[in-house]
Protein backbone atom coordinates (compact mmCIF):
# COMPACT_ATOMS: atom_id res chain seq x y z
CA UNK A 1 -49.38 60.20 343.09
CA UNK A 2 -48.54 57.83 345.69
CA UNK A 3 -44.25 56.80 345.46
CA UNK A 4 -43.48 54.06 346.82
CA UNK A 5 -39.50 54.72 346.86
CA UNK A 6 -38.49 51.19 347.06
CA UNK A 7 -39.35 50.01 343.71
CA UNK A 8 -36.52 49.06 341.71
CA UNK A 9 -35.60 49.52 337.81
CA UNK A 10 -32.96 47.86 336.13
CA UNK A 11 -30.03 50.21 335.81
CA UNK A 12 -27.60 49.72 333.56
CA UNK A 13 -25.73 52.63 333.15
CA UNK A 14 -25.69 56.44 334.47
CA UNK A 15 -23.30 58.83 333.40
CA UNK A 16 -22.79 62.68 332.38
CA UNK A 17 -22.24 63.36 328.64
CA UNK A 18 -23.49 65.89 326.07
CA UNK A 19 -27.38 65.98 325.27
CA UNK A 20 -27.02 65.13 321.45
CA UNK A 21 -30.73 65.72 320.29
CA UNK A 22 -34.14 68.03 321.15
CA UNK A 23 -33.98 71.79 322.60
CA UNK A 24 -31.59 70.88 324.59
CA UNK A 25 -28.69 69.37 322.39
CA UNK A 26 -25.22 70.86 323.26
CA UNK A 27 -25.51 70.71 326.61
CA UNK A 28 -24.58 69.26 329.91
CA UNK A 29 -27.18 65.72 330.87
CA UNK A 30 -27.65 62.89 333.17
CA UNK A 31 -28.34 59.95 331.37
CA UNK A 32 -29.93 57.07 333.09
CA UNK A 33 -30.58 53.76 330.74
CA UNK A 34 -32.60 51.02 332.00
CA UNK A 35 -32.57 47.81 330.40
CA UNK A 36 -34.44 46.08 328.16
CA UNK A 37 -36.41 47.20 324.68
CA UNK A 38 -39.50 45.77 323.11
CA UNK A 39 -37.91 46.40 319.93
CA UNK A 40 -34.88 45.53 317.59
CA UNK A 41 -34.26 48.16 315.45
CA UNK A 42 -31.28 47.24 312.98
CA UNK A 43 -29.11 50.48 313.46
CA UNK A 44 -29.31 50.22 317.38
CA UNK A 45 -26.16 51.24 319.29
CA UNK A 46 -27.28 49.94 322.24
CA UNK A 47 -27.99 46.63 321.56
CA UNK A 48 -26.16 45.08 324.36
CA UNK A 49 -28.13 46.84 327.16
CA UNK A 50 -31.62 45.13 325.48
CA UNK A 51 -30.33 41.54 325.70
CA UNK A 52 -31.56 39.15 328.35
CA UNK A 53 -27.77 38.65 329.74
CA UNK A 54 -27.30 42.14 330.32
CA UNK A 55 -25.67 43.21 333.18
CA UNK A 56 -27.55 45.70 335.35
CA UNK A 57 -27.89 46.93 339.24
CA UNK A 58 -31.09 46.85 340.88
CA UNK A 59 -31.76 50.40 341.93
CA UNK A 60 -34.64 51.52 344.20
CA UNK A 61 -36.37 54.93 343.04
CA UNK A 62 -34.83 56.54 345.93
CA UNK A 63 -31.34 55.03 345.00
CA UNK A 64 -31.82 56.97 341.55
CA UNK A 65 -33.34 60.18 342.73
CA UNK A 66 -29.86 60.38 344.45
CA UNK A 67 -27.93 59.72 341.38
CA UNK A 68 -29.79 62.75 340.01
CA UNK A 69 -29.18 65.05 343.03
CA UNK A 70 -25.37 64.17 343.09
CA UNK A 71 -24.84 64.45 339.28
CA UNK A 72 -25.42 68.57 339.70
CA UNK A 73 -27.04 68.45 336.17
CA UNK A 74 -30.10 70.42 335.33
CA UNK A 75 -30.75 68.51 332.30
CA UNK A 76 -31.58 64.49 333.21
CA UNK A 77 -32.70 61.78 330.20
CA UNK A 78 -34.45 58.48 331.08
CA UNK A 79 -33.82 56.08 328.70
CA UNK A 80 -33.28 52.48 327.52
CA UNK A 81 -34.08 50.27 325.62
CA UNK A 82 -37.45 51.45 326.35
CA UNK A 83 -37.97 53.17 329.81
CA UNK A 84 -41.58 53.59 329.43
CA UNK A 85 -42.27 49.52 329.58
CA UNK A 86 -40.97 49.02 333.33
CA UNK A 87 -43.34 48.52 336.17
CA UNK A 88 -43.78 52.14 338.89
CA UNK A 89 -41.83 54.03 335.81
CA UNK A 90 -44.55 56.80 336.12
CA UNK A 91 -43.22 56.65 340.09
CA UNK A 92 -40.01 57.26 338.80
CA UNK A 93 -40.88 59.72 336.73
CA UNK A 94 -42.97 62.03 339.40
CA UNK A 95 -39.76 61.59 341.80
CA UNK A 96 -37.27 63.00 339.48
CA UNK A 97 -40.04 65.80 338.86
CA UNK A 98 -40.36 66.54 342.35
CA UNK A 99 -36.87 68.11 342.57
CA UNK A 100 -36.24 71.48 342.24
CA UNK A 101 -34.89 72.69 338.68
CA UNK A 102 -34.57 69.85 337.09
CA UNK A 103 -35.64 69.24 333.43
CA UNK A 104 -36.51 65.69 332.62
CA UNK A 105 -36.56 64.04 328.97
CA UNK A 106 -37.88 60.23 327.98
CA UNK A 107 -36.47 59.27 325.35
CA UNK A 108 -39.10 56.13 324.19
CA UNK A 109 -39.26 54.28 321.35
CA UNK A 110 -42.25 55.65 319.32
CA UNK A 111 -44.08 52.51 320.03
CA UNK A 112 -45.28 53.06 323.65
CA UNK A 113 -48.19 55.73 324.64
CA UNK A 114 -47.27 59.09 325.94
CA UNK A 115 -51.36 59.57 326.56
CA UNK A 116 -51.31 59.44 330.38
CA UNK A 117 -48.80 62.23 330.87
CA UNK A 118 -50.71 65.08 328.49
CA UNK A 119 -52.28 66.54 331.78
CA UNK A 120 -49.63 65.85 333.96
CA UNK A 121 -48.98 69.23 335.98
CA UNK A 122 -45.50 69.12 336.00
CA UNK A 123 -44.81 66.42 332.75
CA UNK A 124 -41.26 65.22 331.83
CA UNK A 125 -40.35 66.05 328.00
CA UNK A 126 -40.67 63.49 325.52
CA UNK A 127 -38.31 62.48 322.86
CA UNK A 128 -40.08 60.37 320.35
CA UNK A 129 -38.95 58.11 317.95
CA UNK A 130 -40.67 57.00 314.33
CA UNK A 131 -38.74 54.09 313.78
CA UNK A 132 -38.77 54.71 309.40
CA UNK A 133 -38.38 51.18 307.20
CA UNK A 134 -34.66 51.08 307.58
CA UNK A 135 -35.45 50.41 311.14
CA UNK A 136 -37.53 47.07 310.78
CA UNK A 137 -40.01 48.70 313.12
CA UNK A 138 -42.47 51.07 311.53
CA UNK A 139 -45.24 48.64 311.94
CA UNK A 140 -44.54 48.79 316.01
CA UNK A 141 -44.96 53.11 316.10
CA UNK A 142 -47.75 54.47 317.97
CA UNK A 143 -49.22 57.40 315.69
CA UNK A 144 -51.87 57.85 318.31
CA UNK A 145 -48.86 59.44 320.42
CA UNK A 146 -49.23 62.38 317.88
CA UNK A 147 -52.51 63.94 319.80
CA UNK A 148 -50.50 64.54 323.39
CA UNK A 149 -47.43 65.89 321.79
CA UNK A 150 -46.64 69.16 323.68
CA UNK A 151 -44.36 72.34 322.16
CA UNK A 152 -40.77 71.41 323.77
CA UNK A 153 -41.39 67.33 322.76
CA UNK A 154 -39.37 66.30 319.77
CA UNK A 155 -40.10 63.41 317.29
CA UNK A 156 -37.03 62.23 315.39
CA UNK A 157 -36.74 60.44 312.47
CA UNK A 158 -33.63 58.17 311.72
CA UNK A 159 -32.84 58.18 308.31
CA UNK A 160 -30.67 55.58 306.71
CA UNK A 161 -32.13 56.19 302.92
CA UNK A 162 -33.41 58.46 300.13
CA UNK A 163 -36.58 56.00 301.10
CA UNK A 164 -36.81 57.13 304.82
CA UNK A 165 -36.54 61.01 303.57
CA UNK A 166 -39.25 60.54 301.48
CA UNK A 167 -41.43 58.96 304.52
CA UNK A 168 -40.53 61.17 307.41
CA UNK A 169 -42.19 64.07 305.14
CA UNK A 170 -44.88 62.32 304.52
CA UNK A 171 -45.08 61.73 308.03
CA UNK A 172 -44.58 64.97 309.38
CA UNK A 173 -47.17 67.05 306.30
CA UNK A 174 -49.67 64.37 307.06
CA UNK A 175 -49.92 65.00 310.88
CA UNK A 176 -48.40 68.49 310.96
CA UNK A 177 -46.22 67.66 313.52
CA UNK A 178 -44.48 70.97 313.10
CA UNK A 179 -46.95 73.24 314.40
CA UNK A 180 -47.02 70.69 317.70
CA UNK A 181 -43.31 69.76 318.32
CA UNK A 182 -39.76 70.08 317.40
CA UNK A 183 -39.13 67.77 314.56
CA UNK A 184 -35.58 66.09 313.86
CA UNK A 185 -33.82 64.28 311.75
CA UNK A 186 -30.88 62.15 312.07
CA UNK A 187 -28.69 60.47 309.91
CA UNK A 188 -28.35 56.43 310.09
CA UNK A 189 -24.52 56.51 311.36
CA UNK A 190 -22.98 55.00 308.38
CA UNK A 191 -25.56 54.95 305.78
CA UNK A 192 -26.51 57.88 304.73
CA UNK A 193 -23.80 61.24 304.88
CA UNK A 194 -25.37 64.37 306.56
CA UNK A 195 -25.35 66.50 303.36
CA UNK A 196 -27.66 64.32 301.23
CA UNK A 197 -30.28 65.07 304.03
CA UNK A 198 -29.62 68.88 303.78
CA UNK A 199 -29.97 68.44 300.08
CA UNK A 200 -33.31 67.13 300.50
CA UNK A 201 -34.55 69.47 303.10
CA UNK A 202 -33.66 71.87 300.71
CA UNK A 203 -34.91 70.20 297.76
CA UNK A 204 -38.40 70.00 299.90
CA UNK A 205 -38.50 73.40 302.07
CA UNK A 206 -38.21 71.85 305.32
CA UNK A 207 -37.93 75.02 307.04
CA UNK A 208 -39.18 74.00 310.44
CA UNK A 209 -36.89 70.31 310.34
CA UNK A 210 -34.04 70.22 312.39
CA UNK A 211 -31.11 67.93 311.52
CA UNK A 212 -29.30 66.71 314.23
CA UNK A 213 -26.16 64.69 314.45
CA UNK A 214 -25.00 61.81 316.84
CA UNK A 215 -22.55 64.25 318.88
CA UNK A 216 -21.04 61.34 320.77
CA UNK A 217 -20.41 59.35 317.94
CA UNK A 218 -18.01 62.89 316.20
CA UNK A 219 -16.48 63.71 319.80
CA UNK A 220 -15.91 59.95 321.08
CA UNK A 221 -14.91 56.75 319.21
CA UNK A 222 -18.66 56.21 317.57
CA UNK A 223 -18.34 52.36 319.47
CA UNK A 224 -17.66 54.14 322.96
CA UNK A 225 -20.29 53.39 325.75
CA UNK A 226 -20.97 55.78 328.37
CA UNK A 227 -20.78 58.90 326.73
């Protein structure tokens, strides 16, 4: 692929904090959030970098490779709002992936397709979404996205209710999305406590479901930005 290293993304934020979700959660990442989300979902915590006010620094691709050389992390997530909507983002992606031991990870929305990168050579993991009715965005998800899921991607489901339990196993029996990726849940932050989700795991044998909790929101104030 052909980079053309000054095309610029909207960055809003970078900073180092602890991966909170997929194989990876526990440790050390570079997070990189671009602006702007074709979605609203109703539980967002980053709200403020979606809105059309937003304040953000235009970065070339070559300005950003360097903020992923200097940060000394391995472990580097692209995300948003919705990273996968802005213009040379595949560009992006392929420069990251040309350095040398680094691990990327989209994190996209569910609603956007992950087709074009199944036969990438070297392909960036994917973190994706099903936004479940407590969201106000199931009709938005992409279920095509299912077919080009590889082993270390992860689909999480947000759960804010008994009602989004119920649907993310429907979702995951009815496209075995065990046997492809790493399936998560994770609780609305507020909504619905941790152990009711256990309990229904339980009730329902979900031996292959990970639950994962919203590390920055138990280490940091759970309004913090930047972490």
């Amino acid at each position: 692929m052909d980079i053309n290293y000054e095309s610029t993304f909207p960055l809003v934020e970078h900073f180092i904090s602890i991966n909170g979700e997929g194989r990876k959660a526990g440790q050390l990442a570079l997070f990189i959030r671009l602006a702007g989300c074709n979605l609203d979902c109703s539980y967002c915590d980053t709200k403020w970098a979606n809105k059309a006010d937003v304040k953000f620094e235009k970065k070339t691709i070559r300005e950003i490779v360097d903020i992923v050389k200097n940060s000394n992390c391995k472990n580097v997530t692209l995300t948003g709002g919705e990273p996968l909507l802005k213009k040379d983002v595949d560009q992006l992606i392929a420069a990251i992936l040309e350095l040398d031991d680094i691990r990327l990870e989209i994190e996209t929305n569910g609603s956007q397709s992950i087709k074009k990168y199944d036969d990438w050579e070297r392909r960036p993991v994917m973190t994706l979404d099903y936004k479940l009715a407590s969201s106000g965005c199931e009709a938005a998800m992409n279920t095509e996205n299912f077919n080009y899921l590889h082993k270390e991607d992860s689909v999480k489901f947000v759960s804010g209710s008994r009602a989004d339990l119920e649907r993310t196993l429907e979702i995951i029996t009815k496209y075995d999305l065990t046997s492809k990726a790493n399936c998560i849940i994770s609780p609305v932050f507020g909504q619905i406590e941790p152990v009711e989700i256990v309990d229904f795991m339980k009730e329902h044998e979900m031996n292959d479901v990970f639950l994962q909790l919203q590390m920055h929101k138990i280490i940091w104030d759970p309004n913090k930005q930047g972490v």
